[in-house]
Protein backbone atom coordinates (compact mmCIF):
# COMPACT_ATOMS: atom_id res chain seq x y z
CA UNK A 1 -85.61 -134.74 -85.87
CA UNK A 2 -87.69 -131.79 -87.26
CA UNK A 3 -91.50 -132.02 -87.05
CA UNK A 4 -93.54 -129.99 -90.30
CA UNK A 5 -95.63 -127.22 -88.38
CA UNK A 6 -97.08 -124.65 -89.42
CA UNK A 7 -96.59 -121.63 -87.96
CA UNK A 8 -97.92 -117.84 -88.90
CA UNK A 9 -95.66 -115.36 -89.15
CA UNK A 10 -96.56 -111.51 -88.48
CA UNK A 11 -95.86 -109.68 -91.18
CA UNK A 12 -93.04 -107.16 -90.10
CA UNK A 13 -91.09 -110.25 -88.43
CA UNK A 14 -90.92 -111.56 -92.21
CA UNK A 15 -90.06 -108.49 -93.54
CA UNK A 16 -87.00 -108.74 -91.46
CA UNK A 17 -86.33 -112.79 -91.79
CA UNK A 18 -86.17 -111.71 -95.68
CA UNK A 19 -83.94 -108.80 -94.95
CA UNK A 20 -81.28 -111.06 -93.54
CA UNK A 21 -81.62 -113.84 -95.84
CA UNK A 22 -78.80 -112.63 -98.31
CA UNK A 23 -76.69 -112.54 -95.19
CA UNK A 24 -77.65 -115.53 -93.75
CA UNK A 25 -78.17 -118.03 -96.54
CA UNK A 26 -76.64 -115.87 -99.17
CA UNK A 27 -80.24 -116.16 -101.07
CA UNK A 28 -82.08 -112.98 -101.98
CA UNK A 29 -85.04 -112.12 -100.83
CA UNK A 30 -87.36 -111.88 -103.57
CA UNK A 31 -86.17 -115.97 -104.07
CA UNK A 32 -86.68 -117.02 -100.85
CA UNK A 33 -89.01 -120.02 -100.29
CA UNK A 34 -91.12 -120.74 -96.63
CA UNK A 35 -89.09 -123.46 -96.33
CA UNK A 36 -85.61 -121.13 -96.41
CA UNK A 37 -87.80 -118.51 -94.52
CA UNK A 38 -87.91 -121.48 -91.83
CA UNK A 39 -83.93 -122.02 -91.67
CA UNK A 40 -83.42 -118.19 -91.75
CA UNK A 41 -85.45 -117.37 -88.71
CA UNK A 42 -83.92 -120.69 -86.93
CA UNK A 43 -80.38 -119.31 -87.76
CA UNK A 44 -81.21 -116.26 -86.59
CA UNK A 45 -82.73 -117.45 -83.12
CA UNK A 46 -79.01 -119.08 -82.68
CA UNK A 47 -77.35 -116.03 -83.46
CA UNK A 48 -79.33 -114.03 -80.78
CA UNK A 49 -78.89 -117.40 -77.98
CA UNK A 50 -75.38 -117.70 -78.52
CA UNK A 51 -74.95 -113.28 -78.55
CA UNK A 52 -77.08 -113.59 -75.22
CA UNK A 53 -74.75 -116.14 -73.53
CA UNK A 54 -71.88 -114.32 -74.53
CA UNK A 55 -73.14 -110.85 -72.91
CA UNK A 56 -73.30 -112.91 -69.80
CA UNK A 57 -70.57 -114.52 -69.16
CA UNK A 58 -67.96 -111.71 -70.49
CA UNK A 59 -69.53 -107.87 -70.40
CA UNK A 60 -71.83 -108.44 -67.25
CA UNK A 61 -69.19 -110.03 -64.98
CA UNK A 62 -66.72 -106.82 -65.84
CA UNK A 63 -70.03 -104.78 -65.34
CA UNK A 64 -69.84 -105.60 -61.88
CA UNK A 65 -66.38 -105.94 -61.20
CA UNK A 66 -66.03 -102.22 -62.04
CA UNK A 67 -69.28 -101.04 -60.49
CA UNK A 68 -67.84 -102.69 -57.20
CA UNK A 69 -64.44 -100.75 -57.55
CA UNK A 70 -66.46 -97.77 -57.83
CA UNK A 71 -68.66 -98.48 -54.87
CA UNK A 72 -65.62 -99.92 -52.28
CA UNK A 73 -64.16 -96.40 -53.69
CA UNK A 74 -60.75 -98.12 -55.00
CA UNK A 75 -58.63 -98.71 -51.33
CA UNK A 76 -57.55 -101.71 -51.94
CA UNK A 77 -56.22 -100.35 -55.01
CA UNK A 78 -53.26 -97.41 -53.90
CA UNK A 79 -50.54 -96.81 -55.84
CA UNK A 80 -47.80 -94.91 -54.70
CA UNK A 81 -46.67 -92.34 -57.82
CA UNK A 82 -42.91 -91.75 -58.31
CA UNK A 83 -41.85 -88.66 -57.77
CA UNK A 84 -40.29 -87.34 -60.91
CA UNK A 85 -36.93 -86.67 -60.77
CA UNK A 86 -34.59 -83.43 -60.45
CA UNK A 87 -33.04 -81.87 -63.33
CA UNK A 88 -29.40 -81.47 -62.55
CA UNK A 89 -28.05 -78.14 -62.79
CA UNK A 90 -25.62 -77.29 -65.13
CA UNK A 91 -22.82 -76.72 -64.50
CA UNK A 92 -21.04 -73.43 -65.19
CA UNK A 93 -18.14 -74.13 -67.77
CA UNK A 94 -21.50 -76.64 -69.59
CA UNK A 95 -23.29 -73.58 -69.92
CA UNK A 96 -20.13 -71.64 -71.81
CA UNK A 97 -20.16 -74.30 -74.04
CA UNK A 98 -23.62 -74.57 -74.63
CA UNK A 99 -24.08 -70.73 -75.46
CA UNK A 100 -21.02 -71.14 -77.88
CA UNK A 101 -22.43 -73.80 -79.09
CA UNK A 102 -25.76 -71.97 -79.56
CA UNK A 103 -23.96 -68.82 -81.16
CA UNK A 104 -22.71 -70.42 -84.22
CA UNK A 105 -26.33 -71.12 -85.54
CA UNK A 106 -27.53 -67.29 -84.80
CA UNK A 107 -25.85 -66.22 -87.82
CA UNK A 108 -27.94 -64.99 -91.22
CA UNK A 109 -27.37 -68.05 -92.88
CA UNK A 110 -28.87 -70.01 -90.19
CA UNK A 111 -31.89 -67.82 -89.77
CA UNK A 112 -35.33 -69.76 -90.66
């Protein structure tokens, strides 16, 4: 249950609470009352617990995990690379056709 106390509020921290109160409580600021002033600073106190918990338990953990691959210097972690793979050689009646192939299009009409 919520207990009425009053509280002072330094001025630049309620120059902010105002700024968000169109986003928070879809109110503008020049309408806000102390009372709305109180729900916007309490919503705002969630956002920033429930942002915090978050940061731990998913950015920090894959902090570390990737600060610890870089320190163990990534052993446990070799993959072999396969070797690309030959070109076959043409052969020699593939490259007769090819170059007849390749002479029909070296004609004026073909020209870019």
């Amino acid at each position: 249950m919520a207990i009425n106390t009053r509280i002072r509020v330094q001025p630049d921290i309620e120059v902010y609470l105002k700024s968000q109160s169109q986003r928070v409580l879809d109110i503008p600021p020049q309408q806000l009352s102390a009372a709305e002033l109180s729900t916007v600073a309490n919503r705002i106190i969630y956002e920033h617990k429930l942002a915090q918990s978050m940061m731990r338990q998913e950015f920090i953990p894959r902090l570390l995990g990737w600060l610890k691959g870089l320190v163990s210097g990534g052993s446990n972690k070799v993959v072999a690379m396969p070797q690309p793979a030959q070109p076959a050689l043409i052969e020699a009646e593939d490259q007769d056709f090819i170059s007849d192939f390749a002479a029909q299009f070296e004609g004026e009409d073909y020209a870019a």
